[in-house]
N, C-alpha and C. Protein backbone atom coordinates (compact mmCIF):
# COMPACT_ATOMS: atom_id res chain seq x y z
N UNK A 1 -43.65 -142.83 56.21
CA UNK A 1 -44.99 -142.52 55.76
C UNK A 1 -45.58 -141.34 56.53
N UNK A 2 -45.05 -141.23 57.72
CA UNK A 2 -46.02 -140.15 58.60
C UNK A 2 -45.04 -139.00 57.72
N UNK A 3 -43.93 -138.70 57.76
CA UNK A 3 -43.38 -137.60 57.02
C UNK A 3 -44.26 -137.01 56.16
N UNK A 4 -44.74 -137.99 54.76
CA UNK A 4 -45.95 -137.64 53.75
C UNK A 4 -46.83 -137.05 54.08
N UNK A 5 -47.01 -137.44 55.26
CA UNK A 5 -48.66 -136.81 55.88
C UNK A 5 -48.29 -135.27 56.24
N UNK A 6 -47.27 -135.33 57.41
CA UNK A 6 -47.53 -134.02 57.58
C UNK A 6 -46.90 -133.11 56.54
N UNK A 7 -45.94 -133.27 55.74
CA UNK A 7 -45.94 -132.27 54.93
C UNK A 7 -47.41 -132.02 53.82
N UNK A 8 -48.22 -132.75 53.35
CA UNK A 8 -49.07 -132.61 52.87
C UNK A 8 -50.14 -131.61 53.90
N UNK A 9 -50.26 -132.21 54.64
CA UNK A 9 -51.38 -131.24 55.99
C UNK A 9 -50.58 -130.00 56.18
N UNK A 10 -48.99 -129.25 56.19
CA UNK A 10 -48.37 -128.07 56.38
C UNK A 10 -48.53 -127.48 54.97
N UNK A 11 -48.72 -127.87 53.55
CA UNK A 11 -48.95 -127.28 52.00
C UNK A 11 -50.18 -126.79 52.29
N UNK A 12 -50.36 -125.09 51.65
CA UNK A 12 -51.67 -124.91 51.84
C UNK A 12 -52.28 -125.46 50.54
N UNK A 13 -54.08 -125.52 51.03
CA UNK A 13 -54.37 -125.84 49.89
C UNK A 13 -54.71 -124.92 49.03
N UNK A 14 -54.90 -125.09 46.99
CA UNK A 14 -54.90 -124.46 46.76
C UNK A 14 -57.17 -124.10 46.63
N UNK A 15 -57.08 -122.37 46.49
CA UNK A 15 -58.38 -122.34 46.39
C UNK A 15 -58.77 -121.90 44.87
N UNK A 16 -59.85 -122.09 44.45
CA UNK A 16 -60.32 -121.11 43.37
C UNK A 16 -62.02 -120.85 43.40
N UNK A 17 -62.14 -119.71 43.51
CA UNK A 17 -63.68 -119.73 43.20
C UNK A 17 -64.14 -118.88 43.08
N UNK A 18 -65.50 -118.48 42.02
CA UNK A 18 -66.06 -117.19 41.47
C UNK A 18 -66.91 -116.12 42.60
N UNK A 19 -65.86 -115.12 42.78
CA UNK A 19 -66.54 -114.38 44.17
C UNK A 19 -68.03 -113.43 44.06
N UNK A 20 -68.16 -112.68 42.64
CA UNK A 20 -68.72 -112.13 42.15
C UNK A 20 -68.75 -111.85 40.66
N UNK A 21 -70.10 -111.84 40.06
CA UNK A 21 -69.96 -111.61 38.68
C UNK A 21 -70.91 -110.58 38.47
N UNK A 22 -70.22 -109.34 37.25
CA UNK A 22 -71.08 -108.25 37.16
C UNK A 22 -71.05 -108.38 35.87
N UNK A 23 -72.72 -106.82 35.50
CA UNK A 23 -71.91 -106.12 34.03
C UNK A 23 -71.32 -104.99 34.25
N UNK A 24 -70.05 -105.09 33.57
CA UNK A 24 -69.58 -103.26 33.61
C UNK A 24 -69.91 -102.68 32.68
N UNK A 25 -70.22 -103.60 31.29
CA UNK A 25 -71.17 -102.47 30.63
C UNK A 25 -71.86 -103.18 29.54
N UNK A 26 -72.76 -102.81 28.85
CA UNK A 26 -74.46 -103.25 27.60
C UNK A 26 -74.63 -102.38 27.36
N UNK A 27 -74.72 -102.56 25.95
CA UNK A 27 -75.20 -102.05 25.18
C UNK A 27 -76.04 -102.39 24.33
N UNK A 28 -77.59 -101.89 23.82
CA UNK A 28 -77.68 -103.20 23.16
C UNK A 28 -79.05 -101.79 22.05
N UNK A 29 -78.77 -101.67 20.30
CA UNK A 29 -78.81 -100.80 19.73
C UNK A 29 -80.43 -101.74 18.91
N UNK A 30 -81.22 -100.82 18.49
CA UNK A 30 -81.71 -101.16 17.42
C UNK A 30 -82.52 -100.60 16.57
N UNK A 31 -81.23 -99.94 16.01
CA UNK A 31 -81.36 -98.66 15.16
C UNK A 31 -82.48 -98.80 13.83
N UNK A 32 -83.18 -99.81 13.67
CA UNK A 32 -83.77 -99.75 11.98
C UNK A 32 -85.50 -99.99 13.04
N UNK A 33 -85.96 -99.89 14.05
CA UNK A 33 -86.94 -99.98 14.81
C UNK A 33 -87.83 -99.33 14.45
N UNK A 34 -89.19 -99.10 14.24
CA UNK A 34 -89.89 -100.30 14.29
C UNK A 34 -89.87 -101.00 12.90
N UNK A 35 -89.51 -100.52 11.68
CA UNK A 35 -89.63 -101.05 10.55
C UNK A 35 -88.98 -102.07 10.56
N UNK A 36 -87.66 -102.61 11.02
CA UNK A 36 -87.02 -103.63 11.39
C UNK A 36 -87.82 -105.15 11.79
N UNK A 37 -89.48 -105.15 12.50
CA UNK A 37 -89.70 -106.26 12.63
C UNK A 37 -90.94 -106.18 11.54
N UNK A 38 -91.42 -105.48 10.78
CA UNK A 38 -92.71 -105.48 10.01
C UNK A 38 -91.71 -106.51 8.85
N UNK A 39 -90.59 -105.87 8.01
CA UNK A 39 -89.82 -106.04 7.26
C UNK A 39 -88.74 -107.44 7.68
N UNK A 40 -88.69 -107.85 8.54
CA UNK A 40 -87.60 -109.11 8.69
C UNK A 40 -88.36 -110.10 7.96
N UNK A 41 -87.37 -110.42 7.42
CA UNK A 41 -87.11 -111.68 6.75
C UNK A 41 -87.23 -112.92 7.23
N UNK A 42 -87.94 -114.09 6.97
CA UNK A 42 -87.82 -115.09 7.65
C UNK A 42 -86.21 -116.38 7.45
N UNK A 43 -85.48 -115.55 6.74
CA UNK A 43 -83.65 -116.52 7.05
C UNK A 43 -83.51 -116.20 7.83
N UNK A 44 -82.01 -116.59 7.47
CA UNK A 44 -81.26 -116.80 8.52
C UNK A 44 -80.56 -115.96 8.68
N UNK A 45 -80.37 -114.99 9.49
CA UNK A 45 -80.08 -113.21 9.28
C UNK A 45 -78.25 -113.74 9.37
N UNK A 46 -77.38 -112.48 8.98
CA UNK A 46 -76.38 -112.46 9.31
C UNK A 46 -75.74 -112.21 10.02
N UNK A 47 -74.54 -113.40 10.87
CA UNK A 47 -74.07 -112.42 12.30
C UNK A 47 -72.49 -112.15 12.38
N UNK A 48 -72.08 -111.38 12.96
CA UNK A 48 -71.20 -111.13 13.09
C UNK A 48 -71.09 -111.05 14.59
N UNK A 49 -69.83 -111.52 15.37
CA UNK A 49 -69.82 -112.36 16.59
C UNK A 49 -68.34 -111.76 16.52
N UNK A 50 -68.08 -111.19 18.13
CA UNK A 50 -66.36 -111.06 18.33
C UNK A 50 -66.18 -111.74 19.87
N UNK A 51 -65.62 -112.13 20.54
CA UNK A 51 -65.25 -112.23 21.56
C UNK A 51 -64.42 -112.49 22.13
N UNK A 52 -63.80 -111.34 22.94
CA UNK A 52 -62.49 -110.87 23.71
C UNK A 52 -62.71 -111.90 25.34
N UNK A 53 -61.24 -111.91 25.69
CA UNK A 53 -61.01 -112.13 27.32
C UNK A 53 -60.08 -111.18 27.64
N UNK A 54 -60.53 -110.45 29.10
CA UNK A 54 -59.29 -110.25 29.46
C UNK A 54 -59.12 -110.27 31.07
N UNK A 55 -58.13 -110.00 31.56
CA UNK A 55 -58.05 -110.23 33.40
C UNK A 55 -56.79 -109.42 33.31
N UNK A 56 -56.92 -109.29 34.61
CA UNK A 56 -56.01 -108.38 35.27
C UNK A 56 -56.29 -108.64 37.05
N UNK A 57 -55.12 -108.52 37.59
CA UNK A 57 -54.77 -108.61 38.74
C UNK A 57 -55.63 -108.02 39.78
N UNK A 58 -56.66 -108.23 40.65
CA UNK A 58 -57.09 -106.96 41.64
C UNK A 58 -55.65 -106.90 43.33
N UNK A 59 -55.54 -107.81 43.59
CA UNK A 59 -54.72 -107.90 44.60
C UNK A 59 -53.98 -109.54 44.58
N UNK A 60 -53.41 -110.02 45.82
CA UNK A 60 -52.90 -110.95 45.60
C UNK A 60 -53.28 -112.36 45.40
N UNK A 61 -54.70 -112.07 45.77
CA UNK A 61 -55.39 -114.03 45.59
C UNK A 61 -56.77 -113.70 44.67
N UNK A 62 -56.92 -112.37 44.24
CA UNK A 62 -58.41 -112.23 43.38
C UNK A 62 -57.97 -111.55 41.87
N UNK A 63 -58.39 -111.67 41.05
CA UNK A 63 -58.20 -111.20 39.74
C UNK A 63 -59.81 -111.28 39.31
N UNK A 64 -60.43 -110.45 38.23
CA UNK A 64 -61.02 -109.67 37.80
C UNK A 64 -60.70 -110.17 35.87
N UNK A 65 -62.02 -111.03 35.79
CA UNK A 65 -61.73 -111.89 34.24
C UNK A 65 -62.87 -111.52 33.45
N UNK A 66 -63.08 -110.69 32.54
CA UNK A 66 -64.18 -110.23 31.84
C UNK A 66 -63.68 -110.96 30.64
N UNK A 67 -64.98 -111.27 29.95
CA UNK A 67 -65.56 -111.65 28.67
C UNK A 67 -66.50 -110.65 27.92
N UNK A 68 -65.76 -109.82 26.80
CA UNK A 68 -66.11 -108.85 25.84
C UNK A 68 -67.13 -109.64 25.32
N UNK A 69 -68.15 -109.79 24.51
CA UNK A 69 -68.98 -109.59 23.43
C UNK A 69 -69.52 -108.50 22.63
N UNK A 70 -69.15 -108.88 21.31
CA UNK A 70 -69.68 -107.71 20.12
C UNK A 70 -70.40 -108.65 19.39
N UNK A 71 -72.15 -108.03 18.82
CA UNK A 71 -72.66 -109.30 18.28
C UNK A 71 -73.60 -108.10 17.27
N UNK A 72 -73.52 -108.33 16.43
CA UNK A 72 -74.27 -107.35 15.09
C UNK A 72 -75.41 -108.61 14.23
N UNK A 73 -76.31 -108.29 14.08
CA UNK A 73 -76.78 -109.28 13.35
C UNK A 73 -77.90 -108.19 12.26
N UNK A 74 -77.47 -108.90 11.08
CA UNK A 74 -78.14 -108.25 10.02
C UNK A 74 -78.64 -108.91 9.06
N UNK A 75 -79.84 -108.57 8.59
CA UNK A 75 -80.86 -109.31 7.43
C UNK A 75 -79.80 -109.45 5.78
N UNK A 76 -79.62 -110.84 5.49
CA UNK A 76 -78.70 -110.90 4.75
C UNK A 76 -79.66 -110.66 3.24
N UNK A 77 -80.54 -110.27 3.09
CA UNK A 77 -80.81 -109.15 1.68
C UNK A 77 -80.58 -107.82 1.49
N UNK A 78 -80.57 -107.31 2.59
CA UNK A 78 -80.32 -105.56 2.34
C UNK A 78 -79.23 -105.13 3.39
N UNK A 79 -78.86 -106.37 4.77
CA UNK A 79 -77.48 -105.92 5.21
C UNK A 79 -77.33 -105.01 6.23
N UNK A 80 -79.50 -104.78 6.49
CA UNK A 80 -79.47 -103.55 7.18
C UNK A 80 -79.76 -104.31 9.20
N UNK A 81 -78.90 -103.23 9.75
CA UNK A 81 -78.66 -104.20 11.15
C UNK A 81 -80.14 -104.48 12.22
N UNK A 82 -80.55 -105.69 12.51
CA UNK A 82 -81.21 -106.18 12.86
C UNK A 82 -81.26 -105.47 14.85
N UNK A 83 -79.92 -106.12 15.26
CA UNK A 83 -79.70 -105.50 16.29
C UNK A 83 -78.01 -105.10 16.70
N UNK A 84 -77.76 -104.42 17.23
CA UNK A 84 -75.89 -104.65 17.64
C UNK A 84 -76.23 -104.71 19.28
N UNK A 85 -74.92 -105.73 19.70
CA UNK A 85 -75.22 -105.94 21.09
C UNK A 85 -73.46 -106.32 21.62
N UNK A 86 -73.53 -105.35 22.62
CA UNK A 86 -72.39 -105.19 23.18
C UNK A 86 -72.43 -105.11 24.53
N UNK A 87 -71.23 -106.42 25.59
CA UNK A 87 -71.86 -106.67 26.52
C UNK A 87 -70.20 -106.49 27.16
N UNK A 88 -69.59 -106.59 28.44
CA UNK A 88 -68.58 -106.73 29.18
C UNK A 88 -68.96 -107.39 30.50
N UNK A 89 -68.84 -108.80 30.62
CA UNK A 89 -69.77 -109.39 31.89
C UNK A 89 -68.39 -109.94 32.60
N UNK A 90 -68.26 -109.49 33.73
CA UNK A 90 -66.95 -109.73 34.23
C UNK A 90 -67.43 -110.54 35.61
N UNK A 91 -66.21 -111.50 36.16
CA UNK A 91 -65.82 -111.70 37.97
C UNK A 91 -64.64 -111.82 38.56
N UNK A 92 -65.17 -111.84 39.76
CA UNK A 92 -64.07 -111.75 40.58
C UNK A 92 -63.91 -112.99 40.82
N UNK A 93 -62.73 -113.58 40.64
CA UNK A 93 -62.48 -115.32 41.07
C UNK A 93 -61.10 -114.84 42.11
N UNK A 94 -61.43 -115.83 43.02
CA UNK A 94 -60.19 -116.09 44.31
C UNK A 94 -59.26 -117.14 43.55
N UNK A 95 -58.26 -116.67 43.60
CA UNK A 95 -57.18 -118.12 43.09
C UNK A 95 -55.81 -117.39 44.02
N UNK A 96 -55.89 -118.70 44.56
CA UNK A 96 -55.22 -118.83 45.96
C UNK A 96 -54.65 -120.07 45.79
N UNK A 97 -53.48 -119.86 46.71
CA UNK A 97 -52.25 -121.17 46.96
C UNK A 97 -52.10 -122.03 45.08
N UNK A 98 -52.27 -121.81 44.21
CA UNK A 98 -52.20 -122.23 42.77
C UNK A 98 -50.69 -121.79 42.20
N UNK A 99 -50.55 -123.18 42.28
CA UNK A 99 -48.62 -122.73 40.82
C UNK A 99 -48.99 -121.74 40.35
N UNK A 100 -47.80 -120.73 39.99
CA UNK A 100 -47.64 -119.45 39.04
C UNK A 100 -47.55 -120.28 37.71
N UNK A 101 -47.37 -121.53 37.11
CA UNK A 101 -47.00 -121.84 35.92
C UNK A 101 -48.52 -122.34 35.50
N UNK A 102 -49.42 -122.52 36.73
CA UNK A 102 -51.09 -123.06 36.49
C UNK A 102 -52.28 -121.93 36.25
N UNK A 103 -51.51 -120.56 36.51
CA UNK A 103 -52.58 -119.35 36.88
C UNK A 103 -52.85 -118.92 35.83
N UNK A 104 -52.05 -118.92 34.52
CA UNK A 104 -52.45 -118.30 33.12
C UNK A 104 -53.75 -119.33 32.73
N UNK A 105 -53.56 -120.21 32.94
CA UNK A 105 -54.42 -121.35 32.49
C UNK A 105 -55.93 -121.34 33.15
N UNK A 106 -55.73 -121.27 34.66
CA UNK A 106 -56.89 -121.26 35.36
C UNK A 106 -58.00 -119.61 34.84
N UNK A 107 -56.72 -118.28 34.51
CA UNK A 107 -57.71 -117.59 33.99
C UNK A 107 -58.33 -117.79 32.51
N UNK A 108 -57.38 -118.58 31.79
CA UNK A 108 -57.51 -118.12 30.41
C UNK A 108 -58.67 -119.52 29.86
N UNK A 109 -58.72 -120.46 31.14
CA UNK A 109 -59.78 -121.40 30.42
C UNK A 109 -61.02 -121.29 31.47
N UNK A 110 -60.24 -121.55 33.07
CA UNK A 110 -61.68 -122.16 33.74
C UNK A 110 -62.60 -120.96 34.47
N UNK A 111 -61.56 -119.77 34.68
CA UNK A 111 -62.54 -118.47 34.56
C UNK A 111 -63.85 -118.27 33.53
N UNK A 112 -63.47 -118.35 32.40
CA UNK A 112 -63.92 -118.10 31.42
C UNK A 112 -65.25 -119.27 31.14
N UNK A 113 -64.99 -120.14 31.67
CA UNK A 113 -65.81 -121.30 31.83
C UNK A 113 -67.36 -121.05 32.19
N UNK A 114 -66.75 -120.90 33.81
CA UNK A 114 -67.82 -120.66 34.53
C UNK A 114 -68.57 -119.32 33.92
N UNK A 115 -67.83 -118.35 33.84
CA UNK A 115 -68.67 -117.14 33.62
C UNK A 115 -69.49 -116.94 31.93
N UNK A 116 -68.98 -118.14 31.21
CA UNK A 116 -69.58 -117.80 29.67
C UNK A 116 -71.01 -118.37 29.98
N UNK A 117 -71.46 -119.13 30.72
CA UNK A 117 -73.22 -119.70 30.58
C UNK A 117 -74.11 -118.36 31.39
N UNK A 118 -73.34 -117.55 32.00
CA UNK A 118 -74.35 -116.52 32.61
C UNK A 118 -74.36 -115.74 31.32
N UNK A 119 -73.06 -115.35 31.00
CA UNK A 119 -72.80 -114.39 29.45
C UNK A 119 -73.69 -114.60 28.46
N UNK A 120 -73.71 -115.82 28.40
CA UNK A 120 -74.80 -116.17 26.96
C UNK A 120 -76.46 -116.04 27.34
N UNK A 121 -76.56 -116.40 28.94
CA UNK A 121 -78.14 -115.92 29.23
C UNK A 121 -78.35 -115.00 29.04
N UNK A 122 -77.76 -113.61 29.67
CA UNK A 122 -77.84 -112.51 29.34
C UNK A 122 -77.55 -111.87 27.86
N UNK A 123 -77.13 -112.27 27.55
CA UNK A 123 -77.26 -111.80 26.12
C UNK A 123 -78.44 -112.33 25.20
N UNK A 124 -79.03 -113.56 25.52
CA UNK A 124 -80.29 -114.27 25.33
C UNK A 124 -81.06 -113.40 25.75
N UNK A 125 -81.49 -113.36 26.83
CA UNK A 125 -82.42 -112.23 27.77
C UNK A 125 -82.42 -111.05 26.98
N UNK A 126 -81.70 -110.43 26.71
CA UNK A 126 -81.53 -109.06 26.23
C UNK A 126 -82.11 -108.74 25.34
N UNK A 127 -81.63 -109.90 23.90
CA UNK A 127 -82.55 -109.70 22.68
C UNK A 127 -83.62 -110.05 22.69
N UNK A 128 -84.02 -110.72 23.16
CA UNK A 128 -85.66 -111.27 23.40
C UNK A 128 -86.26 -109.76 24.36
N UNK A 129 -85.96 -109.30 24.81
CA UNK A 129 -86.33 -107.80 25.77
C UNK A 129 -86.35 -106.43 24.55
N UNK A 130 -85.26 -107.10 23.07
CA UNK A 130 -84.98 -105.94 22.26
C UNK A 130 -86.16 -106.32 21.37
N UNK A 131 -87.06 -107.35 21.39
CA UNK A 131 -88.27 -107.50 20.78
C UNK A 131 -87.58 -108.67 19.71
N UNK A 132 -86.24 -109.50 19.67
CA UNK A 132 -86.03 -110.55 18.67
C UNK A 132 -86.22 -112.18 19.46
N UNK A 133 -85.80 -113.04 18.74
CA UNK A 133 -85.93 -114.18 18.91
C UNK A 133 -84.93 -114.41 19.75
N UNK A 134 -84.42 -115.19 20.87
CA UNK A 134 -83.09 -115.11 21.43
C UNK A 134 -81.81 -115.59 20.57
N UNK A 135 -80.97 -114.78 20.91
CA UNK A 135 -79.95 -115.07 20.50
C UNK A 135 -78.74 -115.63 21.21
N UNK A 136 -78.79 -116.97 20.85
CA UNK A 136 -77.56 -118.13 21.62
C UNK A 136 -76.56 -118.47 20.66
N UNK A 137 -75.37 -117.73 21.85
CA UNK A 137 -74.29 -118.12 21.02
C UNK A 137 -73.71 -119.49 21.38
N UNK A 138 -73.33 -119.59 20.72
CA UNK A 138 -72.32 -121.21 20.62
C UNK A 138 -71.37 -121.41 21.84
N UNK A 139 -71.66 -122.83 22.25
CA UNK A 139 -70.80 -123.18 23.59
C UNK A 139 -69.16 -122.54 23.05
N UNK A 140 -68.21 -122.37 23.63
CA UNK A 140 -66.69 -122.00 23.95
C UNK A 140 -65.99 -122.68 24.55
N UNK A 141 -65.40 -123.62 23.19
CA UNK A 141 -64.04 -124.45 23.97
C UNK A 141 -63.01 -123.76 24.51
N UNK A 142 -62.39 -122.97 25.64
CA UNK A 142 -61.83 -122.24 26.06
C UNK A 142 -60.29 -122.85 26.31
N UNK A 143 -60.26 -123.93 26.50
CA UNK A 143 -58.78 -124.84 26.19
C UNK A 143 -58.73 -125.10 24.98
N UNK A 144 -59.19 -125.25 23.93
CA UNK A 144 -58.20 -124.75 22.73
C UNK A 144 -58.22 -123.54 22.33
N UNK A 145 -58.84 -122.78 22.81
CA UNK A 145 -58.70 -121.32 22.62
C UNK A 145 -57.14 -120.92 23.09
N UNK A 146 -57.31 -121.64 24.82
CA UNK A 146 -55.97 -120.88 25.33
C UNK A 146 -54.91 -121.80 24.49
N UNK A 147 -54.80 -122.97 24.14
CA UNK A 147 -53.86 -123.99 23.57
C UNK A 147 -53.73 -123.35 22.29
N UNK A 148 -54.37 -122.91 21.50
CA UNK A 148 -53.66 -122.26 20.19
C UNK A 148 -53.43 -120.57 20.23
N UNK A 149 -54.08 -120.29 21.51
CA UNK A 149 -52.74 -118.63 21.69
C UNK A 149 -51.97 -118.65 22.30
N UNK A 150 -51.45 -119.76 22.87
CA UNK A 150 -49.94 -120.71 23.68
C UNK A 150 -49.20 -120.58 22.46
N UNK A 151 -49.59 -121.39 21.61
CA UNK A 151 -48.63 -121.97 20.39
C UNK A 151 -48.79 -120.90 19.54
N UNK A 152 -49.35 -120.01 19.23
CA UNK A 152 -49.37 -119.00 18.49
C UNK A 152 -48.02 -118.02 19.44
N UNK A 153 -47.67 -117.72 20.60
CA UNK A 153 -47.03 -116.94 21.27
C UNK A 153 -45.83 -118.24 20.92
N UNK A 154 -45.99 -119.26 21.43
CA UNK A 154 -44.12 -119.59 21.62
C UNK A 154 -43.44 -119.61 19.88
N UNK A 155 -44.55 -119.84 18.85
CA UNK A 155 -44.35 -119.87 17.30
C UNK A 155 -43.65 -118.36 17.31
N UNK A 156 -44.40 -117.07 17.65
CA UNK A 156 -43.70 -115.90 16.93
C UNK A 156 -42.43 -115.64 18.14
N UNK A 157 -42.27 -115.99 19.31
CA UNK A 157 -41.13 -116.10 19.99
C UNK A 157 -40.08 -116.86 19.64
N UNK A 158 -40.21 -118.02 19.21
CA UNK A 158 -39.04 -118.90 18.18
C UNK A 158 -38.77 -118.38 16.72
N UNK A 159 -39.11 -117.38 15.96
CA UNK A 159 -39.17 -116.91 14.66
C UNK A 159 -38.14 -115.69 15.04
């Protein structure tokens, strides 16, 4: 039993945690102004919503995980754009002593985790600053996100 122990106390442990979060870049357009709020419509405008991940390596225990947003929203009678809003809100997470077979995962779900509730404030914040109602996007299951671009990759690798 003492064996257990000390090899457990000689394994480092592993770390993870969000060191810093920025924007690297906003944009946020609203090209049909001021006629845009005399003229809105009281529906339910139309949106169009994209959102990218991506990461990349900074050195050996920190990587660098941004979350793209593209968000267009337009009055669904005439189509004409309400606002476009384009955001890149990135951090720096430490992931340290973590399996190489656990690290795709830790960026591709729990990075993404933590940093989507600041993402969506700020993008809330923003339009309400662009003179609209806020705009909240929808929580992000980020494990089936990464679980069906798993199986989407090993599907066209077995074909």
């Amino acid at each position: 039993m003492a064996e257990n122990t000390d090899n457990q106390q000689s394994a480092p442990r592993p770390e993870f945690r969000m060191q810093k979060m920025f924007i690297k870049d906003l944009s946020f357009e609203n090209p049909n102004a001021p006629e845009v709020y005399i003229t809105q419509q009281k529906s339910e405008p139309k949106v169009e919503l994209n959102l990218n991940l991506n990461h990349k390596k900074i050195d050996d225990d920190h990587f660098e995980v941004a979350l793209q947003v593209y968000a267009k929203v337009s009055s669904k009678d005439d189509d004409k754009a309400l606002f476009i809003l384009e955001i890149e809100h990135a951090g720096i997470f430490l992931v340290k002593n973590i399996p190489a077979e656990h690290v795709e995962m830790v960026l591709g779900v729990d990075c993404p985790t933590l940093l989507f509730p600041f993402t969506r404030q700020i993008v809330s914040q923003i339009t309400v600053d662009g003179g609209f109602s806020p705009f909240l996007m929808e929580p992000v299951n980020f494990m089936a996100l990464f679980q069906n671009a798993k199986a989407k990759k090993e599907a066209s690798q077995n074909n």
